[in-house]
Protein backbone atom coordinates (compact mmCIF):
# COMPACT_ATOMS: atom_id res chain seq x y z
CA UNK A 1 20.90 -14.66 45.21
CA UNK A 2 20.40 -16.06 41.66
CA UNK A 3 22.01 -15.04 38.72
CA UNK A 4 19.37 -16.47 36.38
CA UNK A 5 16.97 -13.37 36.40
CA UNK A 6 19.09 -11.04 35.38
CA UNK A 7 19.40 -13.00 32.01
CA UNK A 8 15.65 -12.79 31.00
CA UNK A 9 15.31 -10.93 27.87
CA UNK A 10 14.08 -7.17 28.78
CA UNK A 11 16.29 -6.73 31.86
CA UNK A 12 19.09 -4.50 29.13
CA UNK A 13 21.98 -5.03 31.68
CA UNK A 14 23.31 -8.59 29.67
CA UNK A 15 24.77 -6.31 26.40
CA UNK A 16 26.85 -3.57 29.23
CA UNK A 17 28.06 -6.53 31.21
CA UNK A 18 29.19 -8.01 28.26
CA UNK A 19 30.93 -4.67 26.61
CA UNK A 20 32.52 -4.45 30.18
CA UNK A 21 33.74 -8.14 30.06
CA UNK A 22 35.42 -7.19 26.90
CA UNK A 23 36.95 -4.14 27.86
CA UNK A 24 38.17 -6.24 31.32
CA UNK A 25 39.49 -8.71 28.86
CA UNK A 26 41.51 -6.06 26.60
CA UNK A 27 43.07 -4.51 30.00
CA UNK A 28 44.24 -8.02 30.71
CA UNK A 29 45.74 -9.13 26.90
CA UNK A 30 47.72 -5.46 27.18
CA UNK A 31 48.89 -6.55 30.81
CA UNK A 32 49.99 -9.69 29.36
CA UNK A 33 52.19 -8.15 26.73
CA UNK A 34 53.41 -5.75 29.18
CA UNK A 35 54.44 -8.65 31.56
CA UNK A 36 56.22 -10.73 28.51
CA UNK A 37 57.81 -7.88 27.37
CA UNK A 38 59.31 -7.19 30.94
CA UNK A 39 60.53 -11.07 31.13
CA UNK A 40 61.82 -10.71 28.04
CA UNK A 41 63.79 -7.42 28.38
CA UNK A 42 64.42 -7.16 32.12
CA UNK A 43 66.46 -9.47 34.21
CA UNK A 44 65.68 -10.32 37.32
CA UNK A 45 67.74 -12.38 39.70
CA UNK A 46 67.52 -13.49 43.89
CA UNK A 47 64.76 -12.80 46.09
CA UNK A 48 62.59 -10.85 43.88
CA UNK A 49 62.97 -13.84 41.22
CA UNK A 50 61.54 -16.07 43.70
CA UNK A 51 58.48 -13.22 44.38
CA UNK A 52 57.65 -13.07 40.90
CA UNK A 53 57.63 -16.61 40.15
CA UNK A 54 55.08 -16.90 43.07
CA UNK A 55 52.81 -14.07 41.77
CA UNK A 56 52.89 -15.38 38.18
CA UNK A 57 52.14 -19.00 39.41
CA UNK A 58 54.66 -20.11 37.61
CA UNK A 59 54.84 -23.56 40.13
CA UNK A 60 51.56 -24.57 38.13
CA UNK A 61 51.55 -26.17 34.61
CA UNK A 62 50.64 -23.88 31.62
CA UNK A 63 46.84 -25.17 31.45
CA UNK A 64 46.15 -24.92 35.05
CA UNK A 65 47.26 -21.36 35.74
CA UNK A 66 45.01 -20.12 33.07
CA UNK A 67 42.21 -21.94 34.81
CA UNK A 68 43.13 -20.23 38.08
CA UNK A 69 43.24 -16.98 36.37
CA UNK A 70 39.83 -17.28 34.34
CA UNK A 71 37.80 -18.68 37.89
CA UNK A 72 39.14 -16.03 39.94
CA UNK A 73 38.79 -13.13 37.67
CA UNK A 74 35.19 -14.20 37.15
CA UNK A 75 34.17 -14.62 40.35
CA UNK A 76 36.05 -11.14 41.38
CA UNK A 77 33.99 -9.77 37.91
CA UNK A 78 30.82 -10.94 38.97
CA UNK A 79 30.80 -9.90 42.55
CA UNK A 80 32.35 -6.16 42.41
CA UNK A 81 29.29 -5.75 38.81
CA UNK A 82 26.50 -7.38 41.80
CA UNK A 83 27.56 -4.73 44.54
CA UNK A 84 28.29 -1.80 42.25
CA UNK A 85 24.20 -2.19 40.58
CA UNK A 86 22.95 -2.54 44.32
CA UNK A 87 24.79 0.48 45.15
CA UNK A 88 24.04 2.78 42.12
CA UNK A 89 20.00 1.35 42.20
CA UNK A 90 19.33 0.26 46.05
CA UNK A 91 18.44 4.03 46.75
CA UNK A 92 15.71 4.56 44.16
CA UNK A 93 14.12 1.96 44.87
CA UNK A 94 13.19 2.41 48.47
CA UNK A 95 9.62 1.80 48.04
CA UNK A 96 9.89 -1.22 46.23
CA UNK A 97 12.50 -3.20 49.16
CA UNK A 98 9.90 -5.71 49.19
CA UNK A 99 10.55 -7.16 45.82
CA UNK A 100 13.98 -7.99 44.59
CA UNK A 101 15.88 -5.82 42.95
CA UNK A 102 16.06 -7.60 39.27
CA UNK A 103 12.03 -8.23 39.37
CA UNK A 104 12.05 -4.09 40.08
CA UNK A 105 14.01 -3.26 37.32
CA UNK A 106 12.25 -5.51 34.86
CA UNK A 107 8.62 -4.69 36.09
CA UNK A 108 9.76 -0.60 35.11
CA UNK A 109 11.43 -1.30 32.02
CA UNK A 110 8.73 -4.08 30.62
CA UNK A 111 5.85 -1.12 31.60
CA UNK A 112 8.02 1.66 30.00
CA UNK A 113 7.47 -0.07 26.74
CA UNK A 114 4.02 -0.90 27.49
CA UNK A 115 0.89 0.77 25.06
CA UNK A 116 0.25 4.30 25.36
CA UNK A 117 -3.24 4.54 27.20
CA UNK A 118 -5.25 7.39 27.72
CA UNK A 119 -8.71 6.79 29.90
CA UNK A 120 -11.23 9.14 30.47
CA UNK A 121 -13.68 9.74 33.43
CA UNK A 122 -13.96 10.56 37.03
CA UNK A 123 -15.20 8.98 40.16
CA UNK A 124 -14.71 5.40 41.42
CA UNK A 125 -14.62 4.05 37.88
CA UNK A 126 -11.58 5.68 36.57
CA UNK A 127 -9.38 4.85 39.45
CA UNK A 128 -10.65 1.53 39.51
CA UNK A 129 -9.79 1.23 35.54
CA UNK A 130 -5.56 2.90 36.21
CA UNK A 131 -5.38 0.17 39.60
CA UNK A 132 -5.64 -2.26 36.94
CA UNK A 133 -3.95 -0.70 33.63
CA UNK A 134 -0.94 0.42 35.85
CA UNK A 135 0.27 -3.56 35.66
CA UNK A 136 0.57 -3.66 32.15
CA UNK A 137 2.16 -0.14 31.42
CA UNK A 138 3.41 2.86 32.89
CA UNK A 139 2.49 4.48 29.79
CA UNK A 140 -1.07 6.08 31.08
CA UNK A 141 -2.69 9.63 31.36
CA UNK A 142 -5.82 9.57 32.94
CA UNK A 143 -8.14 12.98 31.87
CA UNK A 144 -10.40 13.78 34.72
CA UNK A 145 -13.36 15.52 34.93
CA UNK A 146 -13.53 18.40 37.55
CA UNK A 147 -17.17 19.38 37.52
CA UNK A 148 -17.78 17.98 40.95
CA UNK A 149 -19.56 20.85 43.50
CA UNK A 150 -19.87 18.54 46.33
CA UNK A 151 -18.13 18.17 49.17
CA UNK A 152 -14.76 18.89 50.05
CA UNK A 153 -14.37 19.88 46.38
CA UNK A 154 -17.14 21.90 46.32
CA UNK A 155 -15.56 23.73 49.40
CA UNK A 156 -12.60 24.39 48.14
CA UNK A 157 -13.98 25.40 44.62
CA UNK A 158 -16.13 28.26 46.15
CA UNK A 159 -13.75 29.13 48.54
CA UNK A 160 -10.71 29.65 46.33
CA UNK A 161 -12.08 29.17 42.64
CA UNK A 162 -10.30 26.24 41.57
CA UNK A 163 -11.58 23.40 39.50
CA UNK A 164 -12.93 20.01 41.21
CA UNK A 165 -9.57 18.19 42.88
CA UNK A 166 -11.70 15.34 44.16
CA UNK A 167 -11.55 12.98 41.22
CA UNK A 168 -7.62 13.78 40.92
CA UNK A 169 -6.78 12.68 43.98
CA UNK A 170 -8.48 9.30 43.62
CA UNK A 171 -6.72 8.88 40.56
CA UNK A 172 -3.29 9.97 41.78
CA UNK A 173 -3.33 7.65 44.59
CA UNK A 174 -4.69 4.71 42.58
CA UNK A 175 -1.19 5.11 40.23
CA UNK A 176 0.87 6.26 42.88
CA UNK A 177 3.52 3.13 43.36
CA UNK A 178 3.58 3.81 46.90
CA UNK A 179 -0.24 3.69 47.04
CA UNK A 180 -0.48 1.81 50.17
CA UNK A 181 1.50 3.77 52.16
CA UNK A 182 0.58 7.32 50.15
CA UNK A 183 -2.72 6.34 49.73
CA UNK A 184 -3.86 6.16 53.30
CA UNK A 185 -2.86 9.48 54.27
CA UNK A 186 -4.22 11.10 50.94
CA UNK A 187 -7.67 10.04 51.57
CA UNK A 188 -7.71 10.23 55.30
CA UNK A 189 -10.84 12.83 55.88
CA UNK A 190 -10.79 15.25 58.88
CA UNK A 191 -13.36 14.49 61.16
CA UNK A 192 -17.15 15.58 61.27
CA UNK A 193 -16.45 18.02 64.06
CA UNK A 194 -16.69 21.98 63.56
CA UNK A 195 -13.79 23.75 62.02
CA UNK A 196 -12.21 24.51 58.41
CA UNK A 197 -11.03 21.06 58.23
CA UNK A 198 -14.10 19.12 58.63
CA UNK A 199 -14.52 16.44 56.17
CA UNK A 200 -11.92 17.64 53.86
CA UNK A 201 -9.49 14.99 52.55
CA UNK A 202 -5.58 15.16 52.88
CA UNK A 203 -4.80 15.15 49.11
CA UNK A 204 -7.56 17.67 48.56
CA UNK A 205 -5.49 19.97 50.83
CA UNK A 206 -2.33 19.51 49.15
CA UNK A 207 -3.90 20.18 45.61
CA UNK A 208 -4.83 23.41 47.22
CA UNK A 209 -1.88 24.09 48.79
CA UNK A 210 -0.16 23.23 45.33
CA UNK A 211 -2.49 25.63 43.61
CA UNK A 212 -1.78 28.63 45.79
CA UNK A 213 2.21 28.22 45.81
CA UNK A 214 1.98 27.31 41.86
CA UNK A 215 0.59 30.85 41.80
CA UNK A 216 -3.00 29.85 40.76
CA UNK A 217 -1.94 27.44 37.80
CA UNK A 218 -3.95 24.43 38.30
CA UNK A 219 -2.73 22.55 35.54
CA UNK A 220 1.55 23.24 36.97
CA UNK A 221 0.10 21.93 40.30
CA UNK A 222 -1.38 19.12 39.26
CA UNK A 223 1.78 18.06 37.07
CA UNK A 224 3.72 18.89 40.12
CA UNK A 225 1.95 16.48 42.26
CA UNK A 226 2.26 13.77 39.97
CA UNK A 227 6.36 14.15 39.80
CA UNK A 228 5.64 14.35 44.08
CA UNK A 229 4.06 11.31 43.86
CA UNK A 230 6.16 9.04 41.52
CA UNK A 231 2.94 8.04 39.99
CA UNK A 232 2.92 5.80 37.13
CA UNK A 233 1.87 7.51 34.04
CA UNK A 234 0.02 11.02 35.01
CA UNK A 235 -3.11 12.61 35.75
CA UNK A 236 -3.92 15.75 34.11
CA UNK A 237 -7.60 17.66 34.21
CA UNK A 238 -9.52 17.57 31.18
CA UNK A 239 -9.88 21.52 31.29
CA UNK A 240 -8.40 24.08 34.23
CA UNK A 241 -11.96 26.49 34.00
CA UNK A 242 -14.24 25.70 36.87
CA UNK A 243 -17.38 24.58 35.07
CA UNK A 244 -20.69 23.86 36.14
CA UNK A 245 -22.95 20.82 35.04
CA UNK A 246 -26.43 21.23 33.90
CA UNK A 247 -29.00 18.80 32.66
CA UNK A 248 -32.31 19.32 31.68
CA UNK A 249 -35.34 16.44 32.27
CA UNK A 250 -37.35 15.13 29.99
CA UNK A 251 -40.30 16.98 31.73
CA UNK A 252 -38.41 20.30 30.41
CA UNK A 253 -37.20 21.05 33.89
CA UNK A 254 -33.77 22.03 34.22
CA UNK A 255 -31.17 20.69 37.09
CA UNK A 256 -27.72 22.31 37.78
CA UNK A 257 -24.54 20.93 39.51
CA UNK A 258 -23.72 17.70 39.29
CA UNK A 259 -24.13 16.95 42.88
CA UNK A 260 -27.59 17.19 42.41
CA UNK A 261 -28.11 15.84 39.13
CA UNK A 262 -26.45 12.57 39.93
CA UNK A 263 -29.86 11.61 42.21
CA UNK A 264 -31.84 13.00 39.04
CA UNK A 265 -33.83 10.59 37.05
CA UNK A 266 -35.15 10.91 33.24
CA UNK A 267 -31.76 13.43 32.03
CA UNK A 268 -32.71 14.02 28.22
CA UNK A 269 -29.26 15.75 27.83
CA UNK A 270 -26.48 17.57 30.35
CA UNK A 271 -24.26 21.07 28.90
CA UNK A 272 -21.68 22.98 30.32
CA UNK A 273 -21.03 26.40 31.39
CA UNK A 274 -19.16 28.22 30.79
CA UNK A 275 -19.30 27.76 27.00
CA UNK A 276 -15.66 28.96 26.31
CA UNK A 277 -14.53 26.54 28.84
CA UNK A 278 -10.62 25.82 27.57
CA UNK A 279 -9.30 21.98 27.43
CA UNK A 280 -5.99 20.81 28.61
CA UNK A 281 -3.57 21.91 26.37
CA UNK A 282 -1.36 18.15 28.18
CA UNK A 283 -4.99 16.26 27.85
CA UNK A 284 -5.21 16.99 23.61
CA UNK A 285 -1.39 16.03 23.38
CA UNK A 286 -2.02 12.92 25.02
CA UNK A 287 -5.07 11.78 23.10
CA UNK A 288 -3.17 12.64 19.96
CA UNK A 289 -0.21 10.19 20.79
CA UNK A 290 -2.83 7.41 22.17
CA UNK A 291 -2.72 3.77 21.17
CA UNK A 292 -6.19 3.32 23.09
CA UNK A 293 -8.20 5.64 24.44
CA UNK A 294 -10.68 4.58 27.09
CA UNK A 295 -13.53 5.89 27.56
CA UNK A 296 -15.39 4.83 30.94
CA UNK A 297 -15.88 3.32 33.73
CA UNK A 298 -18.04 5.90 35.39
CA UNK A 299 -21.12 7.51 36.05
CA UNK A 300 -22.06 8.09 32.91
CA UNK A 301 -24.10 11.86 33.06
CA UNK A 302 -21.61 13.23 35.78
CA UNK A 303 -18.33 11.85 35.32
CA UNK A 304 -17.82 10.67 31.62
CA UNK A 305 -20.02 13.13 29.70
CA UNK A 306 -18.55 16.28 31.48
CA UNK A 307 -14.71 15.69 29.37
CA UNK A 308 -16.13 15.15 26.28
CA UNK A 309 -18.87 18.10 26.06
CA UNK A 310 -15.58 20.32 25.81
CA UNK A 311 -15.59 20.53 21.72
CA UNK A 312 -12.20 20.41 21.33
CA UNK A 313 -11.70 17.37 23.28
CA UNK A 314 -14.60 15.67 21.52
CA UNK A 315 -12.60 16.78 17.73
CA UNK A 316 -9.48 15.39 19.16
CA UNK A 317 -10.53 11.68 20.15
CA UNK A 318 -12.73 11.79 16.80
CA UNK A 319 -9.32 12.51 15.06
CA UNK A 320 -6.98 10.46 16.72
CA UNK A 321 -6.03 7.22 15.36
CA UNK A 322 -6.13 5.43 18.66
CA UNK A 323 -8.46 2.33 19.03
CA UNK A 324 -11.14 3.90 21.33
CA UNK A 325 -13.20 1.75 23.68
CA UNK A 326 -15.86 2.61 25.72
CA UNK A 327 -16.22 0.60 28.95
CA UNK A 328 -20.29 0.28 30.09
CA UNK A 329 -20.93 0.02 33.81
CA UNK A 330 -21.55 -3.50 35.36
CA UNK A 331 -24.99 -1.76 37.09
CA UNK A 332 -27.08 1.28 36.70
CA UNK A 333 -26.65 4.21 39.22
CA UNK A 334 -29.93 5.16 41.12
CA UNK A 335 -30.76 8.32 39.73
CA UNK A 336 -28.70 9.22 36.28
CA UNK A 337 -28.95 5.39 34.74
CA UNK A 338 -32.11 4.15 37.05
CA UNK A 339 -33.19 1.76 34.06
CA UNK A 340 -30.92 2.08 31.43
CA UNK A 341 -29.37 -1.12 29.76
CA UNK A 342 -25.95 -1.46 27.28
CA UNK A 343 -27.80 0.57 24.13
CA UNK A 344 -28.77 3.12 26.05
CA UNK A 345 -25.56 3.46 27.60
CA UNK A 346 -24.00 3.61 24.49
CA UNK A 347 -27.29 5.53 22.54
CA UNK A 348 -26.11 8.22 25.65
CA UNK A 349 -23.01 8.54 24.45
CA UNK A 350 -23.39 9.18 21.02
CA UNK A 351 -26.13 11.75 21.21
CA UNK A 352 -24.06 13.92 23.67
CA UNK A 353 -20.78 13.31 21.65
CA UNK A 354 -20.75 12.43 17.48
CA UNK A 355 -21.42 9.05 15.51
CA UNK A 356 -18.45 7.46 16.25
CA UNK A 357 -16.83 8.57 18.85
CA UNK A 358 -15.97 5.17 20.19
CA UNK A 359 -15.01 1.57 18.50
CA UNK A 360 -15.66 -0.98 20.71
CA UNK A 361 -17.55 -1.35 23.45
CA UNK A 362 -16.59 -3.63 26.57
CA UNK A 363 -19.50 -4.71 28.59
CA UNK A 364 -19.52 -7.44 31.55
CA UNK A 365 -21.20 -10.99 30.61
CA UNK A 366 -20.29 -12.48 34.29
CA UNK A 367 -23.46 -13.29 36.00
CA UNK A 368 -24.11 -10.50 38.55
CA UNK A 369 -23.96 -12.60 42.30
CA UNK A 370 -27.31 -12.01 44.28
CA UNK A 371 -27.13 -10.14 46.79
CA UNK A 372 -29.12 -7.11 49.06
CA UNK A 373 -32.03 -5.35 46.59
CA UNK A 374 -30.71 -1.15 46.06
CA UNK A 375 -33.72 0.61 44.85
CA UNK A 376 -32.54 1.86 41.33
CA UNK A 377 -29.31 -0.53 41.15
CA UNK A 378 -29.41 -3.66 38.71
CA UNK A 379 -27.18 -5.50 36.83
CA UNK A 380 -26.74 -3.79 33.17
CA UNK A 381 -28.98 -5.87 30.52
CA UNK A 382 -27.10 -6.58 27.44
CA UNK A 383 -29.73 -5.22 24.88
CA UNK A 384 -27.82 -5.16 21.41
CA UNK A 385 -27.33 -3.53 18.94
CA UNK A 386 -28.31 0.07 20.12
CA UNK A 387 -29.76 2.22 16.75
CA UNK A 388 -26.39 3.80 15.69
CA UNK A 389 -24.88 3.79 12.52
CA UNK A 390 -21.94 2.87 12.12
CA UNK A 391 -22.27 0.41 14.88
CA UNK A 392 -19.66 -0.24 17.31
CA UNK A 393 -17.92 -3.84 17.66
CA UNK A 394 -19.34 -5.60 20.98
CA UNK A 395 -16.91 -7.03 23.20
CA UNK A 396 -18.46 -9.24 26.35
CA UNK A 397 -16.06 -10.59 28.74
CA UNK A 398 -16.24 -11.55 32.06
CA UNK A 399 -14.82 -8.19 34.21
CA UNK A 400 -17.24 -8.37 37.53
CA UNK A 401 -15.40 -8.21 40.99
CA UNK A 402 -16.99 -10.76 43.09
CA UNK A 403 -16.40 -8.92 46.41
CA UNK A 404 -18.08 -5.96 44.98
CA UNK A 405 -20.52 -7.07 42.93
CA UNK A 406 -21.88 -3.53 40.84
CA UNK A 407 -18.16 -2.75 40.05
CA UNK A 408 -15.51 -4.04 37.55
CA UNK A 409 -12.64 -5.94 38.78
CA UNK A 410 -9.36 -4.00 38.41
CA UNK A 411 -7.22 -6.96 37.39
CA UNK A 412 -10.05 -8.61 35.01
CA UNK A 413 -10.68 -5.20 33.53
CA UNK A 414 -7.06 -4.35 32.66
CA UNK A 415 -6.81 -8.20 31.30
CA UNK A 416 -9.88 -7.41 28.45
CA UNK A 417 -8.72 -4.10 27.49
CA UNK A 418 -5.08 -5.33 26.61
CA UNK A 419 -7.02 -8.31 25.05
CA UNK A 420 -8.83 -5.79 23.06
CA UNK A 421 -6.03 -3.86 21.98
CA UNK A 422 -3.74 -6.53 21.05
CA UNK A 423 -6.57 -8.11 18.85
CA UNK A 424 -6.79 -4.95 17.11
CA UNK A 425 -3.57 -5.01 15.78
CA UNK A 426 -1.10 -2.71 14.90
CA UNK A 427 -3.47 -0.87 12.48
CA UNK A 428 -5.62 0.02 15.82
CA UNK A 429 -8.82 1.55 14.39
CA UNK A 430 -11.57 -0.05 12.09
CA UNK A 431 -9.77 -1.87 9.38
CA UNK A 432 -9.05 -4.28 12.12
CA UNK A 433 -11.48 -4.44 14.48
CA UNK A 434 -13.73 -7.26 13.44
CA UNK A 435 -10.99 -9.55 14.50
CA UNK A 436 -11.08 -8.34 18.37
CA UNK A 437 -12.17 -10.32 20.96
């Protein structure tokens, strides 16, 4: 096995192995004085003479036992430091047996020092955003929303009064490091047959299970699933009240739940209830220490808007001094967005949120492939600038997944974002943001 890797910069095992040399090197100087001082001082005659000649090579010339000395004690060095690090590591790393171990250890420490990202959403989008971010830094909370009343989660919500786990699950497998092993058996859905279990997920379970041992603390059980998981970063929920999503038409009709609102065409505006509806006290710490804060993919009505109607998580991203990005969808969602293009995405936002809630906004300039017609489902048009003031910085890259062509590209989306942030600049926020991009 090569050496070489373990000498790229980042690894931080080159400084102990070179303290150790040096300490190995003082233990051998003292032994050296001890053995002069014992030729000097001792005599030693016959048989044992002959022994200690032999062990001291004293048969060789001056120059050459050195050599002998320096090889071997190298080579003995460097083999018992190699089996000691498998040792002490090997059994951590189970998951990981498929890569070596150096390329391990560097992939965790390079992502430990990676940008601290917060995103916020639900559905597909989200967990489609943290497959991607996950390769750049381990540094992520994701802030779900947990509105959902369909469902499994709907089930369980009625049944036992706690918030939508749906959305959490898909995000805790999708930074989970064993996620293809994990992830399987989290999303594996009981059968259609009659019974309790009936379409309900695996992870959805557990969350509940969580919730009752935790003692009815959502928010313990969902940190307590993350540490279960190993996941990289953590999902928390962006509040731990059950709330329900309303919208009302631009007819003046009224829709509530967001199962049904998300087939609902011409939303004017969506609100929560209940109004006292308390954010996550590890949500508002996290935005507070962002360098980014994403806001997006998603449906936009039912899984982005739900966070950030909670007041206190709107004042917090308003306030923090992360670089905050909104990510538009590559197509509009029959029902909620049948029609909308990239300013009225964005137009949305801002009337549901404040004037400036976001910085930049990352939208997909890759040709959409054709494909089967869906009623209500088109690529997003690009229409710029949208009639806000102050208006946001437009960022267009290329962040379509070909095999799925009305979704962003995990890899491709991760890529812009950290292009995006590292164009920003260390002073993150406005005074730098012309130069994004």
């Amino acid at each position: 096995m090569s050496i070489r890797p373990w000498l790229r910069p980042g690894i931080g095992v080159k400084r102990w192995i070179l303290l150790a040399f040096l300490g190995l090197v003082l233990l051998a100087l003292a032994g050296a004085f001890a053995l002069r001082a014992f030729y000097r001082d001792v005599e030693v005659g016959g048989p044992l003479q002959s022994i200690l000649s032999v062990l001291t090579l004293q048969f060789l010339p001056y120059a050459a036992r050195g050599a002998v000395l320096v090889v071997a004690g190298g080579a003995i060095f460097a083999f018992a430091a190699w089996r000691l690090l498998a040792v002490l590591v090997g059994p951590f790393l189970a998951a990981d047996r498929d890569q070596p171990l150096v390329e391990v250890i560097y992939q965790k420490r390079f992502l430990a020092r990676g940008p601290r990202v917060v995103a916020i959403g639900g559905g597909t989008g989200l967990s489609t955003l943290l497959r991607g971010m996950k390769e750049h830094t381990s540094n992520i909370t994701a802030i779900v929303s947990v509105t959902d009343d369909g469902g499994s989660s709907g089930r369980l919500r009625e049944r036992m009064g706690l918030p939508a786990v749906g959305d959490i699950r898909n995000c805790l497998v999708a930074l989970a490091d064993a996620e293809p092993v994990m992830g399987d058996l989290l999303q594996y859905r009981f059968g259609d047959e009659d019974g309790s279990l009936a379409g309900h997920p695996v992870g959805n379970l557990l969350l509940a299970a969580m919730y009752e041992l935790d003692g009815g603390d959502f928010a313990e059980s969902v940190r307590r699933m993350n540490r279960v998981l190993a996941v990289r970063g953590r999902v928390v929920p962006v509040s731990t009240t059950p709330a329900v999503l309303h919208a009302t038409l631009y007819d003046g009709s009224e829709v509530h739940g967001e199962s049904s609102i998300q087939h609902t065409r011409w939303i004017e505006r969506v609100w929560l209830s209940p109004d006292d509806i308390d954010p996550s006290p590890d949500a508002l710490r996290a935005i507070s220490e962002a360098d980014m804060i994403v806001i997006g993919p998603g449906s936009l009505f039912t899984s982005i808007l739900p966070g950030l109607l909670i007041p206190e998580i709107r004042d917090a991203i308003l306030a923090s001094p992360a670089l905050r990005v909104y990510v538009c969808n590559v197509a509009t969602q029959r029902g909620e967005t049948e029609g909308f293009d990239l300013a009225d995405h964005v137009e949305t936002l801002e009337r549901h949120t404040a004037p400036g809630i976001v910085d930049v906004v990352l939208a997909n300039n890759r040709a959409v492939p054709a494909g089967p017609v869906t009623p209500g489902v088109e690529a997003v048009r690009l229409r710029w600038p949208p009639s806000l003031r102050p208006e946001p910085h437009l960022v267009l890259e290329d962040v379509l997944d070909l095999d799925n062509r009305h979704h962003h590209d995990p890899g491709k989306l991760a890529a812009a974002l950290t292009k995006v942030l590292d164009g920003a600049g260390t002073g993150r926020r406005r005074t730098s943001i012309a130069r994004t991009a």
